[in-house]
N, C-alpha and C. Protein backbone atom coordinates (compact mmCIF):
# COMPACT_ATOMS: atom_id res chain seq x y z
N UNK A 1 74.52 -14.55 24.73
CA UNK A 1 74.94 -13.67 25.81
C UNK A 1 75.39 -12.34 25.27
N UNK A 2 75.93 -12.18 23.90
CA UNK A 2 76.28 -10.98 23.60
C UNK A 2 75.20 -10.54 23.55
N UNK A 3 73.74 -10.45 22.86
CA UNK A 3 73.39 -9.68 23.14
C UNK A 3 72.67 -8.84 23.35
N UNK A 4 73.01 -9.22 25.39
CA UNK A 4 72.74 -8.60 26.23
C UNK A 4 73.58 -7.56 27.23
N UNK A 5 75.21 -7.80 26.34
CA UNK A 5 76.39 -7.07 27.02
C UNK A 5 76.95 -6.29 25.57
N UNK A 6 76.44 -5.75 24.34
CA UNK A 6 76.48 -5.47 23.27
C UNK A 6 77.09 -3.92 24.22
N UNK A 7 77.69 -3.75 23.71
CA UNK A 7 78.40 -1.98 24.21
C UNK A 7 77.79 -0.61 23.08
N UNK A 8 77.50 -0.01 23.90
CA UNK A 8 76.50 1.13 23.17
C UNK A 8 77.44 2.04 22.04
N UNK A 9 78.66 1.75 21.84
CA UNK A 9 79.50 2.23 20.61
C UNK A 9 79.36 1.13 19.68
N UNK A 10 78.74 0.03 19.53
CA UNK A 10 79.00 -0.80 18.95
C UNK A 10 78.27 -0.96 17.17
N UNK A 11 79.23 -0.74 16.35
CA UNK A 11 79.15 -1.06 15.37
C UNK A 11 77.38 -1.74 14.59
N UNK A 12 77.23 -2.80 15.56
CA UNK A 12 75.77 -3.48 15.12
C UNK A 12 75.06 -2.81 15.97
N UNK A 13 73.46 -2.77 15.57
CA UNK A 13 71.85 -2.47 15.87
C UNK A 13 72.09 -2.87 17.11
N UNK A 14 71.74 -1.76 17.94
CA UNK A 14 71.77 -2.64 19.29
C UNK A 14 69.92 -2.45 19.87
N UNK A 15 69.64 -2.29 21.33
CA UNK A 15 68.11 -2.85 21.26
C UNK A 15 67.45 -1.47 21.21
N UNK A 16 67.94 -0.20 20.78
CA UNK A 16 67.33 0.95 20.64
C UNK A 16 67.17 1.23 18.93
N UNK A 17 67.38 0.97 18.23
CA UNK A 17 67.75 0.71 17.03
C UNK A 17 66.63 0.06 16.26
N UNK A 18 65.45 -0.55 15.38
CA UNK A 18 65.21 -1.00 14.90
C UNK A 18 65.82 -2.00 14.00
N UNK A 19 65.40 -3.27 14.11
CA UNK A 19 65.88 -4.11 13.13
C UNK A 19 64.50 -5.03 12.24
N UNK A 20 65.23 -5.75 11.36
CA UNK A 20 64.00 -5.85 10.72
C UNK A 20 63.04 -6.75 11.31
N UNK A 21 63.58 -7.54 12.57
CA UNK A 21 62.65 -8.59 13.18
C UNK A 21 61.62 -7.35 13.99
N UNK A 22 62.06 -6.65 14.13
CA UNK A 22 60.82 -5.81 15.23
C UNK A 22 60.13 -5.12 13.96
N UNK A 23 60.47 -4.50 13.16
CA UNK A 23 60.08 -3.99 12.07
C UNK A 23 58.77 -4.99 11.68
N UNK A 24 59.04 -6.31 10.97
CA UNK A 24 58.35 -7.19 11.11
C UNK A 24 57.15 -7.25 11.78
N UNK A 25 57.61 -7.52 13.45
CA UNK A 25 56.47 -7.53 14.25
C UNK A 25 56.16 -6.28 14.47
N UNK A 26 56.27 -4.69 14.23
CA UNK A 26 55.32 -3.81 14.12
C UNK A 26 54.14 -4.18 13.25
N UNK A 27 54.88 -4.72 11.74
CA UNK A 27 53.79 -4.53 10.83
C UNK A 27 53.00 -5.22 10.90
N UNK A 28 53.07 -6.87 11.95
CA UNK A 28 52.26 -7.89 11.83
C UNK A 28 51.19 -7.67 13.04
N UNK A 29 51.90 -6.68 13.84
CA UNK A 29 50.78 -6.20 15.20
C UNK A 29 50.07 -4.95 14.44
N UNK A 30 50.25 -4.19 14.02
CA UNK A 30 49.32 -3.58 12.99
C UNK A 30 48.50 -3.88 12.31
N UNK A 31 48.87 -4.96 11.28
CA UNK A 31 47.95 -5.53 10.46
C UNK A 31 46.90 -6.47 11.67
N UNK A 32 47.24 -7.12 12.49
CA UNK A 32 46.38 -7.85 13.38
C UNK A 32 45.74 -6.54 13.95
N UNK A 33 45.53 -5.21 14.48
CA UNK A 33 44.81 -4.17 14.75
C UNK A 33 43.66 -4.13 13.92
N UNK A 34 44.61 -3.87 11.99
CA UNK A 34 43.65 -3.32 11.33
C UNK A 34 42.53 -4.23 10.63
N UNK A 35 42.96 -5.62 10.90
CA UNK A 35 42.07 -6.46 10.28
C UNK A 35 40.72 -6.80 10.75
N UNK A 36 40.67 -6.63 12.26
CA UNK A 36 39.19 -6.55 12.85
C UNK A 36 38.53 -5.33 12.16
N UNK A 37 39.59 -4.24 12.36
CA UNK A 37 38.97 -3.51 11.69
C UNK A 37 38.33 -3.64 10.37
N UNK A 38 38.98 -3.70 9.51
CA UNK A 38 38.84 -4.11 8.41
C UNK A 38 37.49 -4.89 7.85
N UNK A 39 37.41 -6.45 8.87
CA UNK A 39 36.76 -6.70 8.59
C UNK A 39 35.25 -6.13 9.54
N UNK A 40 35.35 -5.54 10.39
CA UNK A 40 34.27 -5.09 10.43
C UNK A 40 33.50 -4.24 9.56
N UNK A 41 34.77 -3.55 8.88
CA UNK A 41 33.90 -2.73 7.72
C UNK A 41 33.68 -3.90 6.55
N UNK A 42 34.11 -4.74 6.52
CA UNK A 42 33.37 -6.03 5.82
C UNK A 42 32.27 -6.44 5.92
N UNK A 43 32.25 -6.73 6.86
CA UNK A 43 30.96 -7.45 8.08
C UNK A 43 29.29 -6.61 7.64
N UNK A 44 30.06 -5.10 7.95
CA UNK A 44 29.24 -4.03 7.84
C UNK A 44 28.71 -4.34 6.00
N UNK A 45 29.38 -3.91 5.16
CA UNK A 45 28.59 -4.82 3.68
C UNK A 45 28.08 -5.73 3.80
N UNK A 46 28.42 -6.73 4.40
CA UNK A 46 27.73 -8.22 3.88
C UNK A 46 26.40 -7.90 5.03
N UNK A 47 26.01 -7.28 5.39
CA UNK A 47 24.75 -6.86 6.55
C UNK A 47 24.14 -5.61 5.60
N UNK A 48 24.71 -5.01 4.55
CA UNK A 48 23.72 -4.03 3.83
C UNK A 48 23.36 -4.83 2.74
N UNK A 49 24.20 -5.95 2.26
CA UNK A 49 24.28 -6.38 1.06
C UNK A 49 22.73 -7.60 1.57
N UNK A 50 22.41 -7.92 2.97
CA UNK A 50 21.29 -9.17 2.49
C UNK A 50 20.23 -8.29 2.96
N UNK A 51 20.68 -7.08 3.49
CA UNK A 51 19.36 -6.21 3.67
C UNK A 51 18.80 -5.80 2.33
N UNK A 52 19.62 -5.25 1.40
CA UNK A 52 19.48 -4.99 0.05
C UNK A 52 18.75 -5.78 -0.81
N UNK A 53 19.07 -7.13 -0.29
CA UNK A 53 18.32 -9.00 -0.89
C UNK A 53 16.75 -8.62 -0.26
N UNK A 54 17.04 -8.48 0.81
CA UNK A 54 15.53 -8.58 1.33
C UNK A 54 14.67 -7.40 1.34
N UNK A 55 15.08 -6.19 0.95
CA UNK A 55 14.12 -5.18 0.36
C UNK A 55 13.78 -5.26 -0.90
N UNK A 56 14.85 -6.36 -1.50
CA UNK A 56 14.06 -6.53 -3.25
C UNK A 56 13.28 -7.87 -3.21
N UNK A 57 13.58 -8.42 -2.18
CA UNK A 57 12.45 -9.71 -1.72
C UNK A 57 11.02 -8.87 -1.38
N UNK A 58 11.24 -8.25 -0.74
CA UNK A 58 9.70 -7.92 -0.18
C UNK A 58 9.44 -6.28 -0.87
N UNK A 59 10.11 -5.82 -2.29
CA UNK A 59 9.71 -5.03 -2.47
C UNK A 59 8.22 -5.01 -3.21
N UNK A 60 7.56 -6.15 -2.99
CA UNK A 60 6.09 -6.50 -3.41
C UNK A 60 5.59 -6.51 -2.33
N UNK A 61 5.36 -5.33 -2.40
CA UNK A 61 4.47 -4.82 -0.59
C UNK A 61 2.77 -4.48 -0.86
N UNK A 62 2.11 -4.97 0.25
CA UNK A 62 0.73 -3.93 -0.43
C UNK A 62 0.81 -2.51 0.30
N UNK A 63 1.81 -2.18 0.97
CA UNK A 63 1.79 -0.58 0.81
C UNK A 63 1.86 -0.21 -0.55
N UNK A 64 3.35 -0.52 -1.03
CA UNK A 64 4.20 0.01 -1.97
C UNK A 64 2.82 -0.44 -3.59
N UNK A 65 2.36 -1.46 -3.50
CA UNK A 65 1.41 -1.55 -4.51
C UNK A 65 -0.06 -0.69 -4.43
N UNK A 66 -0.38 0.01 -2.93
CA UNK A 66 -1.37 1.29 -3.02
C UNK A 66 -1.66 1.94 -3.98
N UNK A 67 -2.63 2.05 -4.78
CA UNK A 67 -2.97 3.29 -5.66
C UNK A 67 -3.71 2.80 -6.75
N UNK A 68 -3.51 3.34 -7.61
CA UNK A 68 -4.33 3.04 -9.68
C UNK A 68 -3.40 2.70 -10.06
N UNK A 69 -3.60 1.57 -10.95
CA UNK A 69 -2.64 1.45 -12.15
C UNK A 69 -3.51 1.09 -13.29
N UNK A 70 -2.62 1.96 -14.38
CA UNK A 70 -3.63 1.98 -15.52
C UNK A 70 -2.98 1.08 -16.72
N UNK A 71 -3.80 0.08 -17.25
CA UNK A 71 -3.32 -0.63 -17.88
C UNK A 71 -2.81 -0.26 -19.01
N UNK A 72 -1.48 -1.08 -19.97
CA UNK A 72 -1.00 -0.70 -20.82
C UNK A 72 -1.11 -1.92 -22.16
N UNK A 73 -0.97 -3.00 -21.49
CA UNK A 73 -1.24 -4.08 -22.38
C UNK A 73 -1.70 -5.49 -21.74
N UNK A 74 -2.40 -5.99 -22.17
CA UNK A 74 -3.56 -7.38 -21.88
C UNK A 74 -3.24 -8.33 -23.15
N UNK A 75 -2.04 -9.56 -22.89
CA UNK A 75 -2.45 -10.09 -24.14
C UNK A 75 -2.31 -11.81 -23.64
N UNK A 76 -3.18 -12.51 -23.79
CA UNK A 76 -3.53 -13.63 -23.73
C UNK A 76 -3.33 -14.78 -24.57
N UNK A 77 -2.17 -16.07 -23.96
CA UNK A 77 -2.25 -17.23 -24.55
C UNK A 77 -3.16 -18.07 -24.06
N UNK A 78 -3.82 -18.45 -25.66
CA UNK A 78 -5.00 -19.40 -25.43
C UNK A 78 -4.26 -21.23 -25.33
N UNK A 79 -4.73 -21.93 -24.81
CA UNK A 79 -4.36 -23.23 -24.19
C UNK A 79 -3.92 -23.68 -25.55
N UNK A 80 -4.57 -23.51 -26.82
CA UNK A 80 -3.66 -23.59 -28.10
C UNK A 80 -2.29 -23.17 -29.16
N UNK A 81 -1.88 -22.53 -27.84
CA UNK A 81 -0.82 -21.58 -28.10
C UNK A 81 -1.11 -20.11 -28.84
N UNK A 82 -2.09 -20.00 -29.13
CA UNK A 82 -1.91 -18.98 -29.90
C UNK A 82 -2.12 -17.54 -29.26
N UNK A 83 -2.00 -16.24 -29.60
CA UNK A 83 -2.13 -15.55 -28.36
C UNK A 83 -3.23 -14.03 -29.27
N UNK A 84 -3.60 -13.90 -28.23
CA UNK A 84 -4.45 -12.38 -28.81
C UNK A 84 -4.73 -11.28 -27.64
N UNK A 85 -5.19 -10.28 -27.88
CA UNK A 85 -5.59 -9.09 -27.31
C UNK A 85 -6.68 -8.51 -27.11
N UNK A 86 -6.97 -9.11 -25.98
CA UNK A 86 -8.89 -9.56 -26.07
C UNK A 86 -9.48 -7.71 -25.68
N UNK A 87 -8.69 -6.92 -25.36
CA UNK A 87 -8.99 -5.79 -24.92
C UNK A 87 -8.33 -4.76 -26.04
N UNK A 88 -7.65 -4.82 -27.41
CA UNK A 88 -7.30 -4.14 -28.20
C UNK A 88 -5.37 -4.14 -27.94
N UNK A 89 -5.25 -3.46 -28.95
CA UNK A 89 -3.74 -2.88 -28.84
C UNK A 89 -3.43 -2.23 -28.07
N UNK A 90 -4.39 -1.23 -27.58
CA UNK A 90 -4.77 -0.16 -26.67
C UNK A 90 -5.34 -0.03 -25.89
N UNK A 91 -5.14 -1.08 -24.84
CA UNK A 91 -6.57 -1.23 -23.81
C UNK A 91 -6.78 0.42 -23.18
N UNK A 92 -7.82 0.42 -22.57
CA UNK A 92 -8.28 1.33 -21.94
C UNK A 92 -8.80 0.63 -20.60
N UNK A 93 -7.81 1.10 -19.01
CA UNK A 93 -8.47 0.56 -18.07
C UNK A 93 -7.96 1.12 -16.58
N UNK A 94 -8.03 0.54 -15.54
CA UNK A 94 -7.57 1.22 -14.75
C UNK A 94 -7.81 -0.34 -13.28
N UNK A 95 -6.79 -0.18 -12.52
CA UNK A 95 -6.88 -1.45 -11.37
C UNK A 95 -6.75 -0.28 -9.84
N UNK A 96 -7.47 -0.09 -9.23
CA UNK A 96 -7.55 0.73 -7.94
C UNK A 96 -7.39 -0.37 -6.70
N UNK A 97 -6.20 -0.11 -6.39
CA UNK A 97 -6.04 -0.86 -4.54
C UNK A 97 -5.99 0.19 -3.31
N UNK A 98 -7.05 0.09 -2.78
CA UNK A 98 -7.31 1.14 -1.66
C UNK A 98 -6.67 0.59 -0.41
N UNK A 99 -6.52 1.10 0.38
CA UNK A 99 -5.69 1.19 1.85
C UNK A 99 -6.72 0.73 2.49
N UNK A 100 -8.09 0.24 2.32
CA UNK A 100 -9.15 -0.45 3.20
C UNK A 100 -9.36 -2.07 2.64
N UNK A 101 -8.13 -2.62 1.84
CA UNK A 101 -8.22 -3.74 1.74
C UNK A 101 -9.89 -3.93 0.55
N UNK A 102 -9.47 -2.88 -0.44
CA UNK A 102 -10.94 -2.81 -1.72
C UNK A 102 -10.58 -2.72 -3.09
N UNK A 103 -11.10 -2.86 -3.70
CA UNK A 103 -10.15 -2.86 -4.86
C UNK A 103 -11.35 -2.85 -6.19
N UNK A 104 -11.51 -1.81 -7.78
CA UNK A 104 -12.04 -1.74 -7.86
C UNK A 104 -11.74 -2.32 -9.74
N UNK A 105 -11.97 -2.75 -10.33
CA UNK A 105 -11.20 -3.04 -11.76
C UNK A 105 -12.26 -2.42 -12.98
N UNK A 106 -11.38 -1.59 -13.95
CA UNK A 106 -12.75 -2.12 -14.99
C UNK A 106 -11.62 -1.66 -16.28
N UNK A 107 -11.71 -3.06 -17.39
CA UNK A 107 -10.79 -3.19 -18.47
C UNK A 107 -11.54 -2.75 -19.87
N UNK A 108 -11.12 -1.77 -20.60
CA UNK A 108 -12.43 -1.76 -22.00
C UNK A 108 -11.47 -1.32 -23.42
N UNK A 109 -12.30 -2.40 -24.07
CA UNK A 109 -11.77 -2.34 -25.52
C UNK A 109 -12.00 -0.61 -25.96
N UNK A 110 -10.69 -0.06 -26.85
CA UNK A 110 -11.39 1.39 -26.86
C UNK A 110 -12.36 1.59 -28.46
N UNK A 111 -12.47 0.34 -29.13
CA UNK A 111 -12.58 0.49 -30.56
C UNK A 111 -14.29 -0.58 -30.51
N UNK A 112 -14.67 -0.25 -29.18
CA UNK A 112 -16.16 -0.94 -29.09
C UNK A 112 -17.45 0.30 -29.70
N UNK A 113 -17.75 -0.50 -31.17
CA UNK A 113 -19.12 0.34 -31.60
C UNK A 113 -19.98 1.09 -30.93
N UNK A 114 -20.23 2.26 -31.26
CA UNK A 114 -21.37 3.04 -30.32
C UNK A 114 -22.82 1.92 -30.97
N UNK A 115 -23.55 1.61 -29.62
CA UNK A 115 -25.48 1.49 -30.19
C UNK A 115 -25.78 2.86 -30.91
N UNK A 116 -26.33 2.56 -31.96
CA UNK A 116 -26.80 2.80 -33.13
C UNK A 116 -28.17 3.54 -32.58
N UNK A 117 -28.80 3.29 -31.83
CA UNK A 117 -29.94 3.81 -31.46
C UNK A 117 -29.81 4.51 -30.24
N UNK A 118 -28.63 4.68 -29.93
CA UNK A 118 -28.43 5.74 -28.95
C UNK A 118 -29.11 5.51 -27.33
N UNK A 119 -29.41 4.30 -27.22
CA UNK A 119 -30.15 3.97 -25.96
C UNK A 119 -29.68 2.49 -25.56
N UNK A 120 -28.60 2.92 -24.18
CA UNK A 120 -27.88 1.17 -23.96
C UNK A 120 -28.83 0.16 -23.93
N UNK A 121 -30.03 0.19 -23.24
CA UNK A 121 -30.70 -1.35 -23.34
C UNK A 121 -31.73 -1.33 -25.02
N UNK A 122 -31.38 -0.57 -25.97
CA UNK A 122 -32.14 -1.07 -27.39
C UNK A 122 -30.96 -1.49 -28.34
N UNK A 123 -29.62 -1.95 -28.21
CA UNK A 123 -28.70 -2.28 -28.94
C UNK A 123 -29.19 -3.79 -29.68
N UNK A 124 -28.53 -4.28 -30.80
CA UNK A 124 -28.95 -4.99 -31.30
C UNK A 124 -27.68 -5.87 -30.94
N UNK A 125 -28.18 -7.67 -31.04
CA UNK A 125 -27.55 -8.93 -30.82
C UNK A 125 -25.98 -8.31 -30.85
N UNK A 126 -25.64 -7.89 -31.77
CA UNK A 126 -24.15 -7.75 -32.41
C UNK A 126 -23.45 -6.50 -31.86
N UNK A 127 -24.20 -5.89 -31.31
CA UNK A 127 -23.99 -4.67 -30.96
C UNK A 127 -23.71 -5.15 -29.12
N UNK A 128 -24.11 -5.65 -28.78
CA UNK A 128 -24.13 -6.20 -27.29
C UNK A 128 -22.88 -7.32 -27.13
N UNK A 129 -23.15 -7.73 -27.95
CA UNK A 129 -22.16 -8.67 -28.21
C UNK A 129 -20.41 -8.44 -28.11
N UNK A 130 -20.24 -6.91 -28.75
CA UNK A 130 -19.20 -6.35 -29.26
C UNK A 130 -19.01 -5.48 -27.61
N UNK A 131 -19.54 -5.14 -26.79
CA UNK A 131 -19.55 -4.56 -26.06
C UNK A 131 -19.30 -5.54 -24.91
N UNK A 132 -19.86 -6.86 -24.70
CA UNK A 132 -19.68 -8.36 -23.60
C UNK A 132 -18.29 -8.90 -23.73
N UNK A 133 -17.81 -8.52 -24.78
CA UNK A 133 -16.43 -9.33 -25.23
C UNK A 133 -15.35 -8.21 -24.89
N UNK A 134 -15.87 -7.05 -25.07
CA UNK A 134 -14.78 -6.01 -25.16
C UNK A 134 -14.94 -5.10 -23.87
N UNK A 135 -15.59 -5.50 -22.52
CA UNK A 135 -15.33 -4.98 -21.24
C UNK A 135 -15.47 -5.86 -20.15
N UNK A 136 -14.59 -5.70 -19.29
CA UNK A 136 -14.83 -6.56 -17.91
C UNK A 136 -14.72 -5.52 -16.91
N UNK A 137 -15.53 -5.85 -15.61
CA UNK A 137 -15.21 -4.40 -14.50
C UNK A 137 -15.78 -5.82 -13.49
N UNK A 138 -15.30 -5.03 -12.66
CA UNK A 138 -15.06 -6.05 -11.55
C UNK A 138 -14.99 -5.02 -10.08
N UNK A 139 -15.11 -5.66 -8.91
CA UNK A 139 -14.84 -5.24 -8.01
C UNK A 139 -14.98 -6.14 -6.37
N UNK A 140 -14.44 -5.80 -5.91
CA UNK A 140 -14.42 -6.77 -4.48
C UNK A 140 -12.95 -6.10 -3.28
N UNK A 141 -12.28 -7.15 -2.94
CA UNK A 141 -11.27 -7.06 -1.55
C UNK A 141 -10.17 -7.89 -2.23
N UNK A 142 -9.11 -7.74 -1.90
CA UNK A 142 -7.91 -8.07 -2.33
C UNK A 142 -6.68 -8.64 -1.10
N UNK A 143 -5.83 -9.09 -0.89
CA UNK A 143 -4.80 -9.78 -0.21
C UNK A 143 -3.51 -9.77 -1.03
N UNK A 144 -2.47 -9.66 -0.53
CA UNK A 144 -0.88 -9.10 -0.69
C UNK A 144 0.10 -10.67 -0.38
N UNK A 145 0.73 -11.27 -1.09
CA UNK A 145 1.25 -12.37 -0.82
C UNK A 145 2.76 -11.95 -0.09
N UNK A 146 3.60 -11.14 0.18
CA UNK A 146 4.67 -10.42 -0.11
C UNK A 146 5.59 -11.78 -0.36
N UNK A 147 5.43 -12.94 0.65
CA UNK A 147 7.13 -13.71 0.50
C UNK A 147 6.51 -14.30 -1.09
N UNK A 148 5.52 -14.63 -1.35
CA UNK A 148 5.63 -14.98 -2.85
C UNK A 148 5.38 -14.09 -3.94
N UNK A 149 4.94 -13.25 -3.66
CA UNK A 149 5.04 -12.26 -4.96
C UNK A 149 3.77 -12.02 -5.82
N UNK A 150 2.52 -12.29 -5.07
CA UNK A 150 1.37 -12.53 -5.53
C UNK A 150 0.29 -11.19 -4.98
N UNK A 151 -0.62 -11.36 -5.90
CA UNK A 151 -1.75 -10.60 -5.61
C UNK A 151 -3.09 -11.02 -5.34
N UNK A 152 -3.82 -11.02 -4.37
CA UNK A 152 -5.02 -12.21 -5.04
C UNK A 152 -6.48 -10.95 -5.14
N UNK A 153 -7.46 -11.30 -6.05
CA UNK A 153 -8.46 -10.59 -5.94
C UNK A 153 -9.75 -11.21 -5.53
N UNK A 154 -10.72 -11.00 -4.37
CA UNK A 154 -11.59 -11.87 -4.14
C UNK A 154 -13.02 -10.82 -4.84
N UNK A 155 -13.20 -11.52 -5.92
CA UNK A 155 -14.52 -11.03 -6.72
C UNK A 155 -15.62 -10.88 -6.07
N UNK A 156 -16.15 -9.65 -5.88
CA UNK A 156 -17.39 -9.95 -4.80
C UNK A 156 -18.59 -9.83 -6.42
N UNK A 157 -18.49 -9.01 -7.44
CA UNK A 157 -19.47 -8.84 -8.41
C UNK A 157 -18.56 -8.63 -9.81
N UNK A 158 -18.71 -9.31 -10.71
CA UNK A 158 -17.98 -8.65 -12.11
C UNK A 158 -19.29 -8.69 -13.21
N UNK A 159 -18.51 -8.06 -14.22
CA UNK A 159 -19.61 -7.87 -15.56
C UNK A 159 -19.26 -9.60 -15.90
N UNK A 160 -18.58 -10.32 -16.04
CA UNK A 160 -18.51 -11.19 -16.26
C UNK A 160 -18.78 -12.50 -14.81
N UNK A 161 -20.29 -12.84 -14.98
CA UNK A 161 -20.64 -13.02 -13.62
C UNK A 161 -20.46 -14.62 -13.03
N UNK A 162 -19.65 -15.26 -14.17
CA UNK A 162 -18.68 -16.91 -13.64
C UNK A 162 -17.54 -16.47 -12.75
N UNK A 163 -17.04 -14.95 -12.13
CA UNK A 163 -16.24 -14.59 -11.77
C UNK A 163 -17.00 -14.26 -10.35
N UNK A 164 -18.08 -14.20 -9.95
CA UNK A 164 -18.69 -13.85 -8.72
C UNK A 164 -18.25 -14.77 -7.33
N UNK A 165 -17.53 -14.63 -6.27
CA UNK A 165 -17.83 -14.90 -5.68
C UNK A 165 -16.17 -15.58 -5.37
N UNK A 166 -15.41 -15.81 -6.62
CA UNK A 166 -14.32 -16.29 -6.53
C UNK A 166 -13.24 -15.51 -6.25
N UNK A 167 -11.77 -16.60 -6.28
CA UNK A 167 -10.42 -15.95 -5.92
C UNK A 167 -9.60 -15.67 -7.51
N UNK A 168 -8.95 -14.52 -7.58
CA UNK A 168 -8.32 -14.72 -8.77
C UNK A 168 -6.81 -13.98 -8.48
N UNK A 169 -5.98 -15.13 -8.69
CA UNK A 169 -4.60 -14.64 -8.67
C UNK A 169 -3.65 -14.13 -9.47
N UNK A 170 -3.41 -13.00 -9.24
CA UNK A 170 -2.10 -12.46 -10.47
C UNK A 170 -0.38 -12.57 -9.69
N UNK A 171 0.04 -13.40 -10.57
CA UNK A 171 1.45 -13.72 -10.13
C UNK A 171 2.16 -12.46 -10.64
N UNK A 172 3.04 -11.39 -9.83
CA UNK A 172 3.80 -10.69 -10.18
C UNK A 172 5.11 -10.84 -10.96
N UNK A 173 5.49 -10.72 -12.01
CA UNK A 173 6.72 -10.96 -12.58
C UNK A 173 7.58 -10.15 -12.61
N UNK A 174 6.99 -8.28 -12.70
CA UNK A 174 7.83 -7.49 -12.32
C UNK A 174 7.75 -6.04 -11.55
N UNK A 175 8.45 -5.66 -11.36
CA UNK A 175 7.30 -4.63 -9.98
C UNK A 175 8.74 -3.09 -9.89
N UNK A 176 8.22 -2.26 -9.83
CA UNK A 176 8.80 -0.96 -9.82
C UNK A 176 8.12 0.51 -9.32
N UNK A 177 8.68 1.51 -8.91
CA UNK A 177 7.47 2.39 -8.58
C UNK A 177 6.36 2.71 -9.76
N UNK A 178 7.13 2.48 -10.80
CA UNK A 178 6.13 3.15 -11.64
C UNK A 178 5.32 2.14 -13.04
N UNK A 179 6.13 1.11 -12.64
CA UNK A 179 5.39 0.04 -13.69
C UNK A 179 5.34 -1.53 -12.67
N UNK A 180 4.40 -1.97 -13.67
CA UNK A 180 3.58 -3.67 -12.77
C UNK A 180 3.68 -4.46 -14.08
N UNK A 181 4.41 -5.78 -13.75
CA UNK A 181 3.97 -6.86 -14.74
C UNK A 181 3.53 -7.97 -13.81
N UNK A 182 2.43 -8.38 -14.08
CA UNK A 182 1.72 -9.84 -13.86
C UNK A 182 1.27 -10.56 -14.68
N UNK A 183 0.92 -12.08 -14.48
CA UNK A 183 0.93 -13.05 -14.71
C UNK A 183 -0.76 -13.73 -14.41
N UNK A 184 -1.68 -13.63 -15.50
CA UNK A 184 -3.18 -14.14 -14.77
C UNK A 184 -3.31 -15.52 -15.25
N UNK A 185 -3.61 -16.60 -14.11
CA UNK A 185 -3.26 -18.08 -14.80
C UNK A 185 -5.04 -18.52 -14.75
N UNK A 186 -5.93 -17.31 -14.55
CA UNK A 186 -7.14 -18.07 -14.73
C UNK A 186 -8.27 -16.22 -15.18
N UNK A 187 -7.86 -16.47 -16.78
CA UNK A 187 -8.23 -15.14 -16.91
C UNK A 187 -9.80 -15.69 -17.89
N UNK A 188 -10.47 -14.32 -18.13
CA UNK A 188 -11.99 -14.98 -18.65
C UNK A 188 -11.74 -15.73 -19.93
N UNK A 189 -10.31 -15.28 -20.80
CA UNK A 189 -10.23 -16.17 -21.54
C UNK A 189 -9.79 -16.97 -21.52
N UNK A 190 -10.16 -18.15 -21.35
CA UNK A 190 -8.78 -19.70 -20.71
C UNK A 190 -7.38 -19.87 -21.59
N UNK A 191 -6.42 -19.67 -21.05
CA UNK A 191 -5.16 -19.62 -21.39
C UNK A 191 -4.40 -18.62 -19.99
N UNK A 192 -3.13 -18.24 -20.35
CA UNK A 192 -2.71 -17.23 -19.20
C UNK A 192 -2.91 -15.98 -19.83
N UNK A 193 -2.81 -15.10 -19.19
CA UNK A 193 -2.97 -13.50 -19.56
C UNK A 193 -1.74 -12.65 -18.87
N UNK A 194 -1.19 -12.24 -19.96
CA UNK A 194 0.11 -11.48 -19.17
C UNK A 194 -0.12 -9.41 -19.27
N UNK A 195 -0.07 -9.24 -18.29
CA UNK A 195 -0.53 -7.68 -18.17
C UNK A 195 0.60 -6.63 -17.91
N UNK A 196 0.75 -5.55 -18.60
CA UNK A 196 1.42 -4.46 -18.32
C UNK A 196 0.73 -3.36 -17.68
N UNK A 197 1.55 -2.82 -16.86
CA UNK A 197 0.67 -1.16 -15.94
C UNK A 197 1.18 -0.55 -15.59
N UNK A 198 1.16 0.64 -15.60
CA UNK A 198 2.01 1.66 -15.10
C UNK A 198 0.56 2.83 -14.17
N UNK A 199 2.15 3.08 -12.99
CA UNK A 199 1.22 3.92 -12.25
C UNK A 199 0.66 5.00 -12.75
N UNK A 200 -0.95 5.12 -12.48
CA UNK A 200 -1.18 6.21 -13.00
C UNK A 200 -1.15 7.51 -12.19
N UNK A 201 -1.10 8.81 -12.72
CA UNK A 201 -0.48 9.87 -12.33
C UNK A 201 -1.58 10.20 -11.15
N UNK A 202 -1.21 10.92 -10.46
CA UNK A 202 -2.15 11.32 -9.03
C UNK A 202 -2.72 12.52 -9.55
């Protein structure tokens, strides 16, 4: 009952006054204000943060893979473990994905002998030979896997002609604007073939 008959000279906090119980419940009705807040600006991250997940999920786009890429390295494990570079240290090549769903390939050793006789169809056994081993070109239509990360190429004609007609898949391992790593699990040389590329310049 005092107090509600507390006399306005009076010594103690009376109800104009702050004390620490209201003090208290300012700060706890505040903090209950700012915490929706709060967490909405929470909320708001964890909504950029799986958008962020899913633009590096699907940053294997066949837009974003449009254009040339020119190869940098081709090197192949054979089913015996052992591995080689069926196209040189230095390949020389180029992979074209056109915006009409076409796609055009051609890979070449750069250290392949000139014919000796100066005329491509009079080369000799060894000379042809060195030239069958050390180029592939290819060309056909292509397909974009995005949720898995794949590329596929459908061979309509290659220099290497056990490749006619088939599907050949390159598993992406790493992908950037300006460089490509894949993964070939059925390349002309049996084993896998792991490839480097970088975009080439426009």
């Amino acid at each position: 009952m005092t107090i509600h008959t507390r006399h306005p000279n009076s010594a103690k906090p009376d109800k104009d006054q702050p004390t620490a119980r209201t003090i208290t419940a300012v700060v706890l009705l505040c903090l209950a204000v700012a915490l929706p807040s709060g967490s909405a600006i929470g909320q708001s991250h964890m909504v950029a943060s799986p958008s962020g997940n899913a633009i590096g999920q699907s940053e294997i786009s066949r837009d974003r893979l449009l254009g040339t890429w020119a190869y940098d390295s081709v090197v192949v494990e054979r089913t015996d473990g052992t591995r080689v570079a069926p196209f040189g240290a230095d390949p020389k090549g180029f992979i074209t994905l056109s915006a009409d769903g076409r796609y055009s390939l051609q890979l070449i050793r750069p250290d392949i002998p000139k014919i000796a006789s100066k005329d491509r169809l009079s080369g000799t056994a060894e000379e042809y030979r060195a030239v069958a081993q050390g180029f592939v070109s290819q060309f056909g239509t292509y397909s974009v896997n995005e949720a898995q990360g794949t590329l596929t190429l459908h061979v309509e004609t290659s220099s290497f002609p056990n490749e006619n007609g088939t599907d050949h898949e390159r598993i992406i391992t790493s992908f950037s604007a300006n460089k490509l790593q894949w993964t070939n699990p059925t390349p002309t040389t049996p084993g896998i073939a792991y490839s480097t590329l970088r975009r080439a310049p426009q």
